[in-house]
Protein backbone atom coordinates (compact mmCIF):
# COMPACT_ATOMS: atom_id res chain seq x y z
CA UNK A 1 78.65 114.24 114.17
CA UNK A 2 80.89 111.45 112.68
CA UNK A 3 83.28 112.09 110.39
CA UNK A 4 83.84 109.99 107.36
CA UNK A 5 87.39 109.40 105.65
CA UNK A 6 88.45 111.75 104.27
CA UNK A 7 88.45 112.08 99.67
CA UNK A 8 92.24 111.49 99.55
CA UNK A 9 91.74 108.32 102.09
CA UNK A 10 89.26 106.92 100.16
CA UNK A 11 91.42 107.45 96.90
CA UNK A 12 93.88 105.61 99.13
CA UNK A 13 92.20 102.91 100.48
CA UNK A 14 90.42 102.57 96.31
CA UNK A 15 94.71 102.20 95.39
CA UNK A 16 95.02 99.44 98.66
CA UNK A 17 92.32 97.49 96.74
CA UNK A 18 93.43 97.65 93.86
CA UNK A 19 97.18 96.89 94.09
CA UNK A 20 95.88 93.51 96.42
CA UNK A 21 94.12 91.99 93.78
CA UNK A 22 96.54 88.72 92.45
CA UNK A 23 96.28 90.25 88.41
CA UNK A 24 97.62 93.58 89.86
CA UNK A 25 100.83 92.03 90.99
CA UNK A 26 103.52 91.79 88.39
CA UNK A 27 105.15 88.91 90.32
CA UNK A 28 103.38 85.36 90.37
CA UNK A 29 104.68 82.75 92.40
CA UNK A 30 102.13 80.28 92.03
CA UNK A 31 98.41 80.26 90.81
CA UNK A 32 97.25 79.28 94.25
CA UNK A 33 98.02 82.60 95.98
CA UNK A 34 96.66 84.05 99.68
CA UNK A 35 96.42 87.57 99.96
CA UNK A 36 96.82 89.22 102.95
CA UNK A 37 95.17 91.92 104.17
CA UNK A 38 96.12 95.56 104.92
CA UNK A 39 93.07 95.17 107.65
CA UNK A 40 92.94 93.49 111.35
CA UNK A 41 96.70 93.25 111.97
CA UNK A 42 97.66 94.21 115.52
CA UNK A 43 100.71 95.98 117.06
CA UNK A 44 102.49 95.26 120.71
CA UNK A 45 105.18 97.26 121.89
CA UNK A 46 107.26 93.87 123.97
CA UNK A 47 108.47 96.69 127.04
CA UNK A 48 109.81 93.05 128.30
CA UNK A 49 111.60 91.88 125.34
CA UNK A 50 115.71 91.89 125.58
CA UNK A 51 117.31 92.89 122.25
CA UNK A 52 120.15 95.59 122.72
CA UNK A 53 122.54 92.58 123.10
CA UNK A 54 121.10 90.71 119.83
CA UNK A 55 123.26 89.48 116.86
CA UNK A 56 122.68 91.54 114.01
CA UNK A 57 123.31 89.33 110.59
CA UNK A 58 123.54 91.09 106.97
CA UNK A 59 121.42 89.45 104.15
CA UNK A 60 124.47 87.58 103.19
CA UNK A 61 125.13 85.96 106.35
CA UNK A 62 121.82 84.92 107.56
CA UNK A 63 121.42 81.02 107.43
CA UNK A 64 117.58 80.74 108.43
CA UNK A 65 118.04 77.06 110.25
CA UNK A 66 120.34 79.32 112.43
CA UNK A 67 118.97 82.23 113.37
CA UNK A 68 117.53 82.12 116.89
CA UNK A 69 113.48 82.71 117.59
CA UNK A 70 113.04 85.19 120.00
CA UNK A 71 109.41 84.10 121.54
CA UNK A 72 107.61 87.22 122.80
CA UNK A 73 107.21 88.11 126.37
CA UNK A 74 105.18 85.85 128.00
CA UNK A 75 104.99 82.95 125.02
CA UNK A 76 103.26 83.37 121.56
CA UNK A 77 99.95 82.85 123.62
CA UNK A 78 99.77 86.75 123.89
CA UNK A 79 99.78 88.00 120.75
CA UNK A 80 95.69 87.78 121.02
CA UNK A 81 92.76 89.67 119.81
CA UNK A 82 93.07 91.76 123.22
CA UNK A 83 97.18 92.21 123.69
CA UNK A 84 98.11 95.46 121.65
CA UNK A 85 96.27 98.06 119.31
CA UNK A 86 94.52 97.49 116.11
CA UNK A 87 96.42 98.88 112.88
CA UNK A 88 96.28 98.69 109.31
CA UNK A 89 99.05 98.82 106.35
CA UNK A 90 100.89 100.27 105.22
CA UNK A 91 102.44 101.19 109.08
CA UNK A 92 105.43 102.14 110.75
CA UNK A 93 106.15 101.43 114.32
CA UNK A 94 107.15 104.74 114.74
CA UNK A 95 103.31 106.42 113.98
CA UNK A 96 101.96 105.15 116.92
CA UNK A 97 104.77 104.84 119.41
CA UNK A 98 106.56 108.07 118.80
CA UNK A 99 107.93 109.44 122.23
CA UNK A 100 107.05 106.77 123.98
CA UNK A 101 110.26 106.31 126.34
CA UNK A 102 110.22 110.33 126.20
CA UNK A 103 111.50 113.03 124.27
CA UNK A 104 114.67 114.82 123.84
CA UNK A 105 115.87 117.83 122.33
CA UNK A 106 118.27 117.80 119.14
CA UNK A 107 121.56 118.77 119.16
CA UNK A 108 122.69 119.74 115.55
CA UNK A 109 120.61 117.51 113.61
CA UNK A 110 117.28 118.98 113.00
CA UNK A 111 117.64 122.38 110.75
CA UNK A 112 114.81 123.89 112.26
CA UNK A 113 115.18 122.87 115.79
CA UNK A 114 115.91 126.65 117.29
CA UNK A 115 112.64 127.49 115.87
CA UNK A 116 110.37 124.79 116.42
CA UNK A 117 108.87 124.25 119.36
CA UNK A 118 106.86 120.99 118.44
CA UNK A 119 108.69 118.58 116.76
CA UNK A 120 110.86 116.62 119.36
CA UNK A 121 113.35 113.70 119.09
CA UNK A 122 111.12 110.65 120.30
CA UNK A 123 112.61 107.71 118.20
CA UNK A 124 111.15 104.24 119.11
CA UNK A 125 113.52 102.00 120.34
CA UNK A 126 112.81 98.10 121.54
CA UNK A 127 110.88 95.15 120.51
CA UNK A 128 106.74 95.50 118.83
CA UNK A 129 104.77 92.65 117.51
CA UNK A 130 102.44 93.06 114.08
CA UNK A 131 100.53 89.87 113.65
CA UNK A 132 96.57 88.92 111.96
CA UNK A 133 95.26 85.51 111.78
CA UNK A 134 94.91 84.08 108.50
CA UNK A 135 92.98 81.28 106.85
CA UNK A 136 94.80 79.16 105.09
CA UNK A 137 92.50 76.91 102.49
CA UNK A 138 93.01 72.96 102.63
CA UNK A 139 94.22 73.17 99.20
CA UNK A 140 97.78 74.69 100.86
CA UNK A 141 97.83 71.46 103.33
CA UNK A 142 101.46 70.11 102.82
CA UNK A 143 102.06 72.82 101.05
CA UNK A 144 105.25 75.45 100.76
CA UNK A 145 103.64 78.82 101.86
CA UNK A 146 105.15 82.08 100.89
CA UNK A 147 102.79 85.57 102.57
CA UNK A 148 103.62 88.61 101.10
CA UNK A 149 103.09 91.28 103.75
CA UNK A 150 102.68 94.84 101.90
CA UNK A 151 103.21 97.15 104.25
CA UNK A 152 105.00 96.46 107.25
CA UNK A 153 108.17 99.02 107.55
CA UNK A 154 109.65 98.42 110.89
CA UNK A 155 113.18 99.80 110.77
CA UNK A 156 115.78 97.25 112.36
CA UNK A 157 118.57 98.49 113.86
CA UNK A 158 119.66 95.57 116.51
């Protein structure tokens, strides 16, 4: 027996739909606007990728002509329909790759952790992917291009 979503998903997923909608937005940055899906994105976690030695820059220092591009693993070529898993937004990195170079216990950090013997340390650390395609209407040809991705939260700590 399949099980359908569940009444506070679909109240959810009614809000998703609702909040993408151009007229729900209270910013406007132009009256030809893309929105982009919550749906079809993929994730990779990069095992590859080099970033513990990575500049970090604050907000105030960044200078975008600047900042290096960091190409994943094997070119851009493999961020395809079959590299990855299939997620929707709002994510977190951290919901599907929790634990994933292991588990340790806490030490002083977790009030319950004398008691609980599920919840383990199993932060995600490294390099992960989210990408979709997108169509992009003729119209926007020659075109500046701003997305607005809702739901992405990928904590950035390198």
């Amino acid at each position: 027996m399949a099980l359908g979503p569940t009444p506070l998903l679909q109240r959810q997923e009614k809000e998703r739909e609702r909040i993408l909608t151009p007229e729900a937005r209270s910013v406007r940055f132009s009256r030809d606007e893309i929105v982009v899906p919550d749906k079809g994105w993929r994730m990779w976690q990069d095992r590859a990728a080099t970033w513990r030695d990575d500049t970090i820059y604050l907000p105030e220092d960044v200078v975008l002509e600047k900042v290096p591009v960091n190409a994943p693993t094997g070119g851009w070529s493999v961020l395809g329909s079959s590299q990855g898993i299939s997620v929707a937004l709002p994510a977190k990195v951290e919901q599907f790759f929790w634990g994933l170079q292991g588990f340790r216990p806490y030490k002083d950090e977790y009030k319950f952790e004398a008691t609980d013997e599920e919840v383990k340390n199993g932060a995600y650390y490294g390099v992960s992917w989210w990408w979709r395609e997108l169509e992009v209407p003729r119209r926007f040809a020659g075109k500046r291009v701003l997305l607005h991705v809702r739901g992405a939260r990928v904590p950035r700590f390198t």
